[in-house]
N, C-alpha and C. Protein backbone atom coordinates (compact mmCIF):
# COMPACT_ATOMS: atom_id res chain seq x y z
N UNK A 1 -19.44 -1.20 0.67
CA UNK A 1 -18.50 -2.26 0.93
C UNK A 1 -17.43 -2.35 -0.17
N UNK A 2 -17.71 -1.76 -1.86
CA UNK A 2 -16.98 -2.06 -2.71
C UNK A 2 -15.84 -0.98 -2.33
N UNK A 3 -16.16 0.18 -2.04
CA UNK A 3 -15.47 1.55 -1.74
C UNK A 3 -14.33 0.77 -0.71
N UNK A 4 -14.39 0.46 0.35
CA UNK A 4 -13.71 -0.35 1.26
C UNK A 4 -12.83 -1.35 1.13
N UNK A 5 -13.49 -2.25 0.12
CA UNK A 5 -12.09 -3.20 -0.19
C UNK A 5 -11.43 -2.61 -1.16
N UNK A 6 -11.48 -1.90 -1.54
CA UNK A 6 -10.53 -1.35 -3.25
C UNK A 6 -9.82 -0.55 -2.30
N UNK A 7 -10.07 0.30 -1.04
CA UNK A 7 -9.02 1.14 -0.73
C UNK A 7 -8.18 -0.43 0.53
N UNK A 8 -9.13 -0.91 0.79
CA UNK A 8 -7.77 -2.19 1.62
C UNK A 8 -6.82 -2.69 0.33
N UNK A 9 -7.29 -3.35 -0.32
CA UNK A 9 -6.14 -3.45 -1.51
C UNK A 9 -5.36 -2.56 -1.72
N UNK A 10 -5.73 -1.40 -1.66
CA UNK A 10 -5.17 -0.13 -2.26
C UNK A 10 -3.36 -0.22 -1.34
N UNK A 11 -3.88 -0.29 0.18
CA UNK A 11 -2.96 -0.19 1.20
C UNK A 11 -2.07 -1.30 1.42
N UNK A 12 -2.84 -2.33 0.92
CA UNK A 12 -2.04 -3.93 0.98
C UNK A 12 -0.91 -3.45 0.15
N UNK A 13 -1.65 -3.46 -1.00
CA UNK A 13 -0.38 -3.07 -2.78
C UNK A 13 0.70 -1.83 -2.09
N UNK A 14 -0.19 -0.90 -1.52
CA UNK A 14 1.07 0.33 -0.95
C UNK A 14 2.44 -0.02 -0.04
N UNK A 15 1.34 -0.94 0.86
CA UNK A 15 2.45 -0.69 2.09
C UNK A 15 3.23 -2.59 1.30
N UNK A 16 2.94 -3.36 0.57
CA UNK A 16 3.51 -3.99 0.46
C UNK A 16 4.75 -3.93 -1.29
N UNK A 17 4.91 -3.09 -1.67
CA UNK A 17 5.50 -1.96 -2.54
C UNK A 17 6.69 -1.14 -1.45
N UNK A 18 6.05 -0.90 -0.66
CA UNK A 18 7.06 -0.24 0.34
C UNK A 18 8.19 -1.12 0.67
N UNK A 19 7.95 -2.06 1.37
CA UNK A 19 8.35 -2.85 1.74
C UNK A 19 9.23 -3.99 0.67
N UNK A 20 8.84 -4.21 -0.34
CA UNK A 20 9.79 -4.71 -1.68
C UNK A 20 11.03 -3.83 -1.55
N UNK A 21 10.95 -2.16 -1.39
CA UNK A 21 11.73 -1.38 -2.12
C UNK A 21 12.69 -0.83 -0.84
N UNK A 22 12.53 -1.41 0.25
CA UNK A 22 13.57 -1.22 1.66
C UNK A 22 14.85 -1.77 1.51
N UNK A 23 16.06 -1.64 0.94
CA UNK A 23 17.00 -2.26 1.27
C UNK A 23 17.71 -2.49 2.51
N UNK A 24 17.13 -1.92 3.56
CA UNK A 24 17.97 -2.07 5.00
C UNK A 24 16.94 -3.04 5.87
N UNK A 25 17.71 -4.23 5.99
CA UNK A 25 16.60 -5.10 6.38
C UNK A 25 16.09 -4.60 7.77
N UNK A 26 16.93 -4.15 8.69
CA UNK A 26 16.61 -3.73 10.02
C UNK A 26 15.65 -2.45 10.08
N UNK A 27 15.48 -1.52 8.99
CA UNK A 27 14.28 -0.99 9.03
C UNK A 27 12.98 -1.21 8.28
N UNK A 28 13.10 -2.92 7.18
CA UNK A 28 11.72 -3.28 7.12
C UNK A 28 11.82 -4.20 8.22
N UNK A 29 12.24 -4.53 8.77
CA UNK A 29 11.90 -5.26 10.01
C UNK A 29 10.82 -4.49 11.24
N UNK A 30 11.31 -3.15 11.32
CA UNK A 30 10.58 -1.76 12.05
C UNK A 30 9.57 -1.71 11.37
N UNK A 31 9.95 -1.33 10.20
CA UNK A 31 8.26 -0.85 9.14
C UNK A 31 7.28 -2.43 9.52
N UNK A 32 7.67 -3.10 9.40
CA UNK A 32 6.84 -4.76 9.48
C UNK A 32 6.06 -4.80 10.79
N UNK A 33 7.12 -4.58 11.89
CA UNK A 33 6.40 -4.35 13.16
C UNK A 33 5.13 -3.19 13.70
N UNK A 34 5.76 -2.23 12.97
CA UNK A 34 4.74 -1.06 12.65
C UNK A 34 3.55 -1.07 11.98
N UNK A 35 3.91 -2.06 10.52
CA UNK A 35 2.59 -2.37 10.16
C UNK A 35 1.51 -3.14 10.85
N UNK A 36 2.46 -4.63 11.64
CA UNK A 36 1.46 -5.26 12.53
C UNK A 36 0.75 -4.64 13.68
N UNK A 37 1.32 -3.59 14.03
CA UNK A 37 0.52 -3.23 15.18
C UNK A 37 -0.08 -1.87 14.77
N UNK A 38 -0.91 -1.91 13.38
CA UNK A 38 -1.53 -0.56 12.98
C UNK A 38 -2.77 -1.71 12.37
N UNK A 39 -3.40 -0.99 11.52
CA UNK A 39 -4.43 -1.38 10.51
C UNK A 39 -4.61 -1.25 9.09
N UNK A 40 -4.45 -1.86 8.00
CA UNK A 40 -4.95 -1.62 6.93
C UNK A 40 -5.99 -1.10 6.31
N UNK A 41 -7.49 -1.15 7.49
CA UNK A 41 -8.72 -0.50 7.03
C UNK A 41 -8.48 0.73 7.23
N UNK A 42 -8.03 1.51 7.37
CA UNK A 42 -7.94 3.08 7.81
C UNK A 42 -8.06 3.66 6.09
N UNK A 43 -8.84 5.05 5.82
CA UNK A 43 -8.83 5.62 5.17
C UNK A 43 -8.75 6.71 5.23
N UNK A 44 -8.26 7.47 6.60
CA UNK A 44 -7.96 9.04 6.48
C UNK A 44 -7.12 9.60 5.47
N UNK A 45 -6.54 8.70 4.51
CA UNK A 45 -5.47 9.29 3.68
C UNK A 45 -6.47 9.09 2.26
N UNK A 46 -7.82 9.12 2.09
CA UNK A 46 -8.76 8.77 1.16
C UNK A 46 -9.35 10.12 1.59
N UNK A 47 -10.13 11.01 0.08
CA UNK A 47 -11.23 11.91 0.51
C UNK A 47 -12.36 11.17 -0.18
N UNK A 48 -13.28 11.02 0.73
CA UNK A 48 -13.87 10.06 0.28
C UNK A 48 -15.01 11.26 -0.38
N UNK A 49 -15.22 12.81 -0.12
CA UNK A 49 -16.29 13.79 -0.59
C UNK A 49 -15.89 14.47 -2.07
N UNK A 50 -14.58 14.05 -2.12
CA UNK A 50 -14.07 14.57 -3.10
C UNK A 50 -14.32 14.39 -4.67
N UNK A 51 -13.81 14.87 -5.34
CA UNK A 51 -14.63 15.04 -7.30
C UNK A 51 -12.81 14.65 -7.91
N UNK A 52 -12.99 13.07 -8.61
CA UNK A 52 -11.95 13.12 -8.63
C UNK A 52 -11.68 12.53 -10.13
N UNK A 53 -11.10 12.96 -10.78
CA UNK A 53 -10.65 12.75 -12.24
C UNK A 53 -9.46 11.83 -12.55
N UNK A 54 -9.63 10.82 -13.31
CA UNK A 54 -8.64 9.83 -13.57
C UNK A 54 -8.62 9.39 -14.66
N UNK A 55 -8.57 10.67 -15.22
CA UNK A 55 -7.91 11.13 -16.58
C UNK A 55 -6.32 11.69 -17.01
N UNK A 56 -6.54 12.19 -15.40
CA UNK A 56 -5.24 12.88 -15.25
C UNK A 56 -4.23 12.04 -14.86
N UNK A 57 -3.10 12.29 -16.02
CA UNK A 57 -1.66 11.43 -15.53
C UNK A 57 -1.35 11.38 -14.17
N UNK A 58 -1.20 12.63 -13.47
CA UNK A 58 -0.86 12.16 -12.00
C UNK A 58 -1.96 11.18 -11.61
N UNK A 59 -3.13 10.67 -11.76
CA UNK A 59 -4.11 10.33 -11.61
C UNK A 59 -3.70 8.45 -11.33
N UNK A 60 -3.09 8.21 -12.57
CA UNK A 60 -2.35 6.83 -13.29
C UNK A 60 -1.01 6.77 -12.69
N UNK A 61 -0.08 7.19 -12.61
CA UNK A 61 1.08 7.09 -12.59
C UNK A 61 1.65 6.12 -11.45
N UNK A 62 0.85 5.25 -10.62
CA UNK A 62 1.06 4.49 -10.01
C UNK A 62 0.99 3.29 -10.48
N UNK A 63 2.49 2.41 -10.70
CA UNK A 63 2.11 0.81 -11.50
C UNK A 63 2.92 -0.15 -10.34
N UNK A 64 2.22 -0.58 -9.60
CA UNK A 64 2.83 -1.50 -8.73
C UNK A 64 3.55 -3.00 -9.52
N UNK A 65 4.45 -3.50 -9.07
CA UNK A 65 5.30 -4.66 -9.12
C UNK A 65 4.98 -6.03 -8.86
N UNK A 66 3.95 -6.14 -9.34
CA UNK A 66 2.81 -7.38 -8.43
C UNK A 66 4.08 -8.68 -8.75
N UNK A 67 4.87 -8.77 -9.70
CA UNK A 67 6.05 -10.07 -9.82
C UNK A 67 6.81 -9.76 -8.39
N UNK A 68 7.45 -8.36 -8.27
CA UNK A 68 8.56 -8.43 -7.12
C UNK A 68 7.51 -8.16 -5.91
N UNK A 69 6.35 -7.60 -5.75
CA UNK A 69 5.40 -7.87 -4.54
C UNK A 69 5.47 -9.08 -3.98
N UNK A 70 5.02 -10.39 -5.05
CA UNK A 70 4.42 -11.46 -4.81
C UNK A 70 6.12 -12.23 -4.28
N UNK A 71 7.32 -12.25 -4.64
CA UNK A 71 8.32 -12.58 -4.40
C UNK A 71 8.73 -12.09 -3.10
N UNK A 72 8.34 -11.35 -2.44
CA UNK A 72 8.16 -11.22 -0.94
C UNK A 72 8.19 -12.13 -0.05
N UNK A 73 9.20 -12.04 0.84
CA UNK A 73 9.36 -13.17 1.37
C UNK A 73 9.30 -12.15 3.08
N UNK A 74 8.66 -12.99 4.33
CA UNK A 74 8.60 -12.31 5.59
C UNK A 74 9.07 -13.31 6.46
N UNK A 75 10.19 -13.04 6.99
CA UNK A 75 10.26 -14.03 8.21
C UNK A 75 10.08 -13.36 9.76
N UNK A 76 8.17 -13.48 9.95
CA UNK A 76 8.00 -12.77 10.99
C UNK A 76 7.73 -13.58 11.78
C-alpha cells in the first residue's frame, strides 16, 4: 500500500507541475480534461522489478515547485 501512494503522489506532483508550467490556457484546459477522464493510480510508467539506485544524480534531479503547485488555481 506504501509502494502505491508514493507513486499516486508521485503523479499528483507530476501531472500537477505540468500543468503550473502550460502557458496556453486552451491547452491546460485539454490536458485538465484529459487528466479527468484518465487515472492517477496507473503505474505502467513505474518498474516496479527493477534494482534502482538513488544515488545517482539523474536519480535526484527532480525538485518540484510545491509554492507555484499549491498557487494553482482550476476553474473546472
Amino acid at each position: 500500500m506504501l509502494i502505491q501512494n508514493a507513486i499516486v503522489l508521485w503523479n499528483y506532483l507530476y501531472l500537477s507541475e505540468f500543468l503550473v508550467n502550460m502557458d496556453n490556457v486552451q491547452e491546460r484546459d485539454e490536458a485538465i480534461a484529459s487528466i479527468l477522464n484518465g487515472s492517477v493510480l496507473t503505474w505502467r510508467h513505474v518498474n516496479l522489478n527493477g534494482e534502482y539506485d538513488f544515488m545517482r544524480e539523474a536519480a535526484n534531479d527532480v525538485q518540484f515547485d510545491l509554492n507555484q503547485i499549491l498557487s494553482l488555481t482550476v476553474n473546472w
